[in-house]
N, C-alpha and C. Protein backbone atom coordinates (compact mmCIF):
# COMPACT_ATOMS: atom_id res chain seq x y z
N UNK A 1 6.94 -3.12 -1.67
CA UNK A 1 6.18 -3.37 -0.47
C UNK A 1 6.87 -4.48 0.30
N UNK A 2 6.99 -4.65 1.42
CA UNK A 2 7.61 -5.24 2.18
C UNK A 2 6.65 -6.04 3.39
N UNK A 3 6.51 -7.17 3.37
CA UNK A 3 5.79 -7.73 4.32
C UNK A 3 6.65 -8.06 5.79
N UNK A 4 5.70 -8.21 6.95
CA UNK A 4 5.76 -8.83 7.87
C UNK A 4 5.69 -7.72 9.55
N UNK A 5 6.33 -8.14 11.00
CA UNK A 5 5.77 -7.45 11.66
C UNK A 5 6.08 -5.87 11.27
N UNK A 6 5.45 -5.35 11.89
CA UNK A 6 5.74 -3.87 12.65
C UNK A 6 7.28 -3.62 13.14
N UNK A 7 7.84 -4.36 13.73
CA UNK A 7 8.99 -4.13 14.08
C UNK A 7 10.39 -4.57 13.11
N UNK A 8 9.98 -6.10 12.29
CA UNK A 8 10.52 -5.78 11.06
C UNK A 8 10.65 -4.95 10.05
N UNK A 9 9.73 -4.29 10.05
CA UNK A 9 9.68 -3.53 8.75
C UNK A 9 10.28 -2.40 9.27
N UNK A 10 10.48 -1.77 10.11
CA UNK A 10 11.25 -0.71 10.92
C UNK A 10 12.77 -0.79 11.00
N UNK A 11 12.85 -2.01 10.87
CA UNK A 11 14.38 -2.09 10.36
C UNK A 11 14.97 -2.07 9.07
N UNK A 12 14.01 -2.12 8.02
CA UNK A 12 13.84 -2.23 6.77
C UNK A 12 14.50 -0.82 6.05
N UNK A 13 15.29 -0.19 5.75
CA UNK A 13 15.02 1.58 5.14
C UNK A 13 15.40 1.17 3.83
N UNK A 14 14.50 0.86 2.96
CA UNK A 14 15.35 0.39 1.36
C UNK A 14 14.26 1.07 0.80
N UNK A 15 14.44 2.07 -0.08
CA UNK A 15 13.34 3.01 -0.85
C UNK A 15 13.37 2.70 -2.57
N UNK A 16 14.28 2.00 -2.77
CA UNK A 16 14.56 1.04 -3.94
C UNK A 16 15.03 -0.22 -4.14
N UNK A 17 14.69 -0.77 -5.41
CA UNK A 17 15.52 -2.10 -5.39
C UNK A 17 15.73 -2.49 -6.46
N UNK A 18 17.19 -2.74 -7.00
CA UNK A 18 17.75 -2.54 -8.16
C UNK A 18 17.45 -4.17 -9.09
N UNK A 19 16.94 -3.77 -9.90
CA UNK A 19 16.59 -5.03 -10.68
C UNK A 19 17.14 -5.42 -12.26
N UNK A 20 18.06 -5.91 -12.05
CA UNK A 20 19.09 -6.26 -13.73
C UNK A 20 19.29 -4.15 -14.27
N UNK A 21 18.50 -3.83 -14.99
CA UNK A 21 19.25 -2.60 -15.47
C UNK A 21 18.42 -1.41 -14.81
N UNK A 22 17.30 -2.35 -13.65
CA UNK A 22 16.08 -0.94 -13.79
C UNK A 22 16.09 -0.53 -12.40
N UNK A 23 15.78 0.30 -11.36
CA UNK A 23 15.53 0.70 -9.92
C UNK A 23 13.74 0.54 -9.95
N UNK A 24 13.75 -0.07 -9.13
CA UNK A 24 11.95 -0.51 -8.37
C UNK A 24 11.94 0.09 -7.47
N UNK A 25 10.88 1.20 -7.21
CA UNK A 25 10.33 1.74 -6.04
C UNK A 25 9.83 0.91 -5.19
N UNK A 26 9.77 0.95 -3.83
CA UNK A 26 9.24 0.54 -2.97
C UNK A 26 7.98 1.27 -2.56
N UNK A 27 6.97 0.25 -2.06
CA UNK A 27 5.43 0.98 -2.49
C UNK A 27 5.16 0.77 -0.91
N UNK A 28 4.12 1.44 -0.28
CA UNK A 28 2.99 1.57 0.88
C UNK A 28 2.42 0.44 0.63
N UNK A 29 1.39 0.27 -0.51
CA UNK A 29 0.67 -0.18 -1.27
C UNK A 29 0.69 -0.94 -2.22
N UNK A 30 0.32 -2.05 -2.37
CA UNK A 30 0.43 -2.75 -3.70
C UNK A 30 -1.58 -2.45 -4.11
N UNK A 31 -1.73 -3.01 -5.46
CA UNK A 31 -2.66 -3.28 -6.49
C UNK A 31 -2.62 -4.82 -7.81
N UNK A 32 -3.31 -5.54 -6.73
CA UNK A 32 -2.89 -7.03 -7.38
C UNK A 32 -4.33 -7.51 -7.93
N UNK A 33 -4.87 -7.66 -9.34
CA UNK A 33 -6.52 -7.83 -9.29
C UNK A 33 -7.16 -7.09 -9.18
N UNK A 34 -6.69 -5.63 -8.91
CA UNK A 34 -7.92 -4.75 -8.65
C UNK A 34 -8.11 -4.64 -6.96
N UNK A 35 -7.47 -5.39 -6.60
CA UNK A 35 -7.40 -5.21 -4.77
C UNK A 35 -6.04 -4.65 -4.30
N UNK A 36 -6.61 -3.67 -3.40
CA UNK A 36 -5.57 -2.51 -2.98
C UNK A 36 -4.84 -3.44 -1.61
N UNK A 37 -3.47 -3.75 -1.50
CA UNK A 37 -3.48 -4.10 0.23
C UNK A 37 -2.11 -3.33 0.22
N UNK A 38 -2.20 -3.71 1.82
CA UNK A 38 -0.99 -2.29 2.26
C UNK A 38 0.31 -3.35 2.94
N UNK A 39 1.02 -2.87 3.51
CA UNK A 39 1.90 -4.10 3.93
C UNK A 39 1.59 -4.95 5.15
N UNK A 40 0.97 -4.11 5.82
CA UNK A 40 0.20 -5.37 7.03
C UNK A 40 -1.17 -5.91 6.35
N UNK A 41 -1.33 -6.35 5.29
CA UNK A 41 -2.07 -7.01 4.29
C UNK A 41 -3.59 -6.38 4.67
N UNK A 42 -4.21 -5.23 5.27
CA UNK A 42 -5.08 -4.66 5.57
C UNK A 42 -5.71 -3.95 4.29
N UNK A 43 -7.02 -4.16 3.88
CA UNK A 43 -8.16 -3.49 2.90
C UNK A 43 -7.98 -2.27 3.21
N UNK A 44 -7.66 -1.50 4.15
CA UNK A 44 -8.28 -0.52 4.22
C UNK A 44 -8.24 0.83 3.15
N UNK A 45 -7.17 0.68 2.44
CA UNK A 45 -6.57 1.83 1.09
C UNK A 45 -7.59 1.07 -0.17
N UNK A 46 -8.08 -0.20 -0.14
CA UNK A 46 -9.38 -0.36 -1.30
C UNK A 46 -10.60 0.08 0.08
N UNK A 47 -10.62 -0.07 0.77
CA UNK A 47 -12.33 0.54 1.12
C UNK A 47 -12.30 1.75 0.85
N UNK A 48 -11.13 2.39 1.24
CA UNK A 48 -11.21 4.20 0.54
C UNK A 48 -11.56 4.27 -0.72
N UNK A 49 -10.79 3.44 -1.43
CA UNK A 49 -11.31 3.51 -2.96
C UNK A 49 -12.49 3.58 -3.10
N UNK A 50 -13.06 2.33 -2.51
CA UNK A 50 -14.58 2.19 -2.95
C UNK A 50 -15.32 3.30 -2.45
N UNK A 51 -15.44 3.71 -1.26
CA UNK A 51 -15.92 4.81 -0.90
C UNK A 51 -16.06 5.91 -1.17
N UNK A 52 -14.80 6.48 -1.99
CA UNK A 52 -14.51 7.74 -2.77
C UNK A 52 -15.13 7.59 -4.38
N UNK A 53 -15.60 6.14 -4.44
CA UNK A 53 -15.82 6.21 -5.68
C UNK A 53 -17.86 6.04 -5.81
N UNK A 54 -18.17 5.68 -4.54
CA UNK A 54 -19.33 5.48 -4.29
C UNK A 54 -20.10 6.89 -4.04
N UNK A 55 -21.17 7.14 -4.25
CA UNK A 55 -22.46 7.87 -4.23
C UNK A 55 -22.85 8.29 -2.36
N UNK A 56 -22.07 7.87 -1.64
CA UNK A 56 -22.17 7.75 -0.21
C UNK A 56 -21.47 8.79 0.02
N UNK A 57 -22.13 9.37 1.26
CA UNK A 57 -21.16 10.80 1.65
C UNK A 57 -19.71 10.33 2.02
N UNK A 58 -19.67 11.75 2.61
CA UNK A 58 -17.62 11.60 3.36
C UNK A 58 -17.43 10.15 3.80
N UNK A 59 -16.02 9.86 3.56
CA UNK A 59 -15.26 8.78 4.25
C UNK A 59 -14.38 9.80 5.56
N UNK A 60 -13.59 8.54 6.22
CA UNK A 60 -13.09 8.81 7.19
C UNK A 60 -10.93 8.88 6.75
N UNK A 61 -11.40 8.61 5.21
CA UNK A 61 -10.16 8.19 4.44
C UNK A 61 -9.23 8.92 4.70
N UNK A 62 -7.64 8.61 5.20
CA UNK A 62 -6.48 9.34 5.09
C UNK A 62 -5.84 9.87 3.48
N UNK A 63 -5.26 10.55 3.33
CA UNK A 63 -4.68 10.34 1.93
C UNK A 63 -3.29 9.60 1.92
N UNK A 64 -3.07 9.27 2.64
CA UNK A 64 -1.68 8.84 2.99
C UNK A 64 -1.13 7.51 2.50
């Protein structure tokens, strides 16, 4: 996952990152604690969670 603007991260194209013997994917998403954030540090991939996991009808959730 890669932080910072919109227009940084657009310059960014690294889909791995090689670490002593191993390759690290690069994620959308991290999961730190049980809290989902995305790279513009936005909830919104844990409110889906919660929502999909809650008793409440449809979300408005992307799968993406």
């Amino acid at each position: 996952m890669w932080l910072g603007s919109q227009q940084q991260r657009a310059k960014v194209n690294v889909l791995e990152v090689p670490v002593v013997s191993a390759r690290i994917d690069v994620s959308e998403t991290v999961c730190n604690l049980g809290i989902i954030a995305d790279s513009q540090l936005t909830l919104s991939a844990q409110q889906c969670v919660v929502v999909a996991t809650t008793s409440y009808g449809s979300s408005n959730c992307s799968s993406d």
